[in-house]
Protein backbone atom coordinates (compact mmCIF):
# COMPACT_ATOMS: atom_id res chain seq x y z
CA UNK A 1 -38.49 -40.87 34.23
CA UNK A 2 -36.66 -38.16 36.54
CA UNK A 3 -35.83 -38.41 39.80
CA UNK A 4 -36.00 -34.91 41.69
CA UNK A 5 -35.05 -35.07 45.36
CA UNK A 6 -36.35 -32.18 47.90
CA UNK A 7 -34.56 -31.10 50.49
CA UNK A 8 -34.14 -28.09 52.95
CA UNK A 9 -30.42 -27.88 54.01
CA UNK A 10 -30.74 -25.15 56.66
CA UNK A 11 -31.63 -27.13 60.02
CA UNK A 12 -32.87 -23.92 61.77
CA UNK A 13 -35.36 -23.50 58.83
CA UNK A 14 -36.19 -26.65 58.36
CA UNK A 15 -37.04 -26.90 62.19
CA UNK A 16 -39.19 -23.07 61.79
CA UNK A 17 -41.11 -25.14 58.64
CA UNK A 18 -41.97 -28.01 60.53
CA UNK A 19 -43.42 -26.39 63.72
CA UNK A 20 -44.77 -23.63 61.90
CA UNK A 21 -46.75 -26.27 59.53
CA UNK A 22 -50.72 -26.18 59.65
CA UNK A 23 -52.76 -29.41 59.30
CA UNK A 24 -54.85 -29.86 56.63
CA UNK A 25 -58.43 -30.79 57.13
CA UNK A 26 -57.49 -34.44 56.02
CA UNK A 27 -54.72 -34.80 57.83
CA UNK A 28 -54.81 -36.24 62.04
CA UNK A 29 -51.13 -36.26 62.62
CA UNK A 30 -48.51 -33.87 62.16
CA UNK A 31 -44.89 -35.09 62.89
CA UNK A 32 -42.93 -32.92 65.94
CA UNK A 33 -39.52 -31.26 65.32
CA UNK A 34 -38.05 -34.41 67.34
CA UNK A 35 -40.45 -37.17 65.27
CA UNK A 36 -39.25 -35.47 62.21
CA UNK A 37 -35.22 -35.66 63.13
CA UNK A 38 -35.34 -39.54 64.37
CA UNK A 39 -36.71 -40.40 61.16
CA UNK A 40 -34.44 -43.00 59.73
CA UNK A 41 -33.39 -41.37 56.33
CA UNK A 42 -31.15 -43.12 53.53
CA UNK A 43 -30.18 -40.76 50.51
CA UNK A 44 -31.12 -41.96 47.16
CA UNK A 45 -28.10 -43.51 45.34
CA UNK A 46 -29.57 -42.83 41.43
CA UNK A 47 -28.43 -40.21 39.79
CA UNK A 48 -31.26 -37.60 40.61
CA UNK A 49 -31.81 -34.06 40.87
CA UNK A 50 -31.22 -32.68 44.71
CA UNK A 51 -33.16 -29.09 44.79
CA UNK A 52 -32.58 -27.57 48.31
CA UNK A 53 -35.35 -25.18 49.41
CA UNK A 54 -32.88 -23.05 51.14
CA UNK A 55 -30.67 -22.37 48.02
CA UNK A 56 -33.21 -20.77 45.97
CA UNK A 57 -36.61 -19.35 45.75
CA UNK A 58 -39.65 -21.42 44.53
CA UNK A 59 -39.37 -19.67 40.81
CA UNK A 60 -35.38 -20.51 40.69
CA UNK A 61 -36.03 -23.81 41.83
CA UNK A 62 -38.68 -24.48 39.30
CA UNK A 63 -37.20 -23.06 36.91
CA UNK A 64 -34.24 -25.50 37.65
CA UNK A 65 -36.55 -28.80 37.88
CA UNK A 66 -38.23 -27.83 34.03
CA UNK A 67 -34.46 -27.46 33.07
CA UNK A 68 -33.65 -30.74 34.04
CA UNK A 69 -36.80 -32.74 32.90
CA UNK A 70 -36.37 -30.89 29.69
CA UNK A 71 -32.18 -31.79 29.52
CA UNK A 72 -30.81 -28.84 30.52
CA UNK A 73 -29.64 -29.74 34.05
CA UNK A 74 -26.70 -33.27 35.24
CA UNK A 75 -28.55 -35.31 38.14
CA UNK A 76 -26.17 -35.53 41.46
């Protein structure tokens, strides 16, 4: 099993994704910019892979994920 962990370390864009985010048609409730921040949040402690949305683009950071699962990449 791998453990990938998903994260967007830029605040400001992180904040721009989460207001700028469109409900689905299944989906009543969409979390606010301040629901989203008071959200208790404990990192994993198993070794895992951190990607960071910010860092690269969607190609890099699958490209980085396949790399891992396949045993190319160290977990954090």
């Amino acid at each position: 099993m791998h453990a990938i962990e998903v994260v967007c370390g830029d605040e400001a864009e992180h904040r721009r994704r989460v207001q700028a985010r469109i409900p689905e048609h299944d989906q009543a409730f969409q979390p606010s910019w301040d629901e989203v921040r008071a959200r208790e949040f404990t990192s994993w402690r198993q070794p895992r892979l951190l990607v960071d949305t910010c860092a690269g683009d969607t190609p890099a950071n699958v490209r980085l994920i396949l790399g891992a699962i396949r045993g190319h990449a160290a977990p954090a």
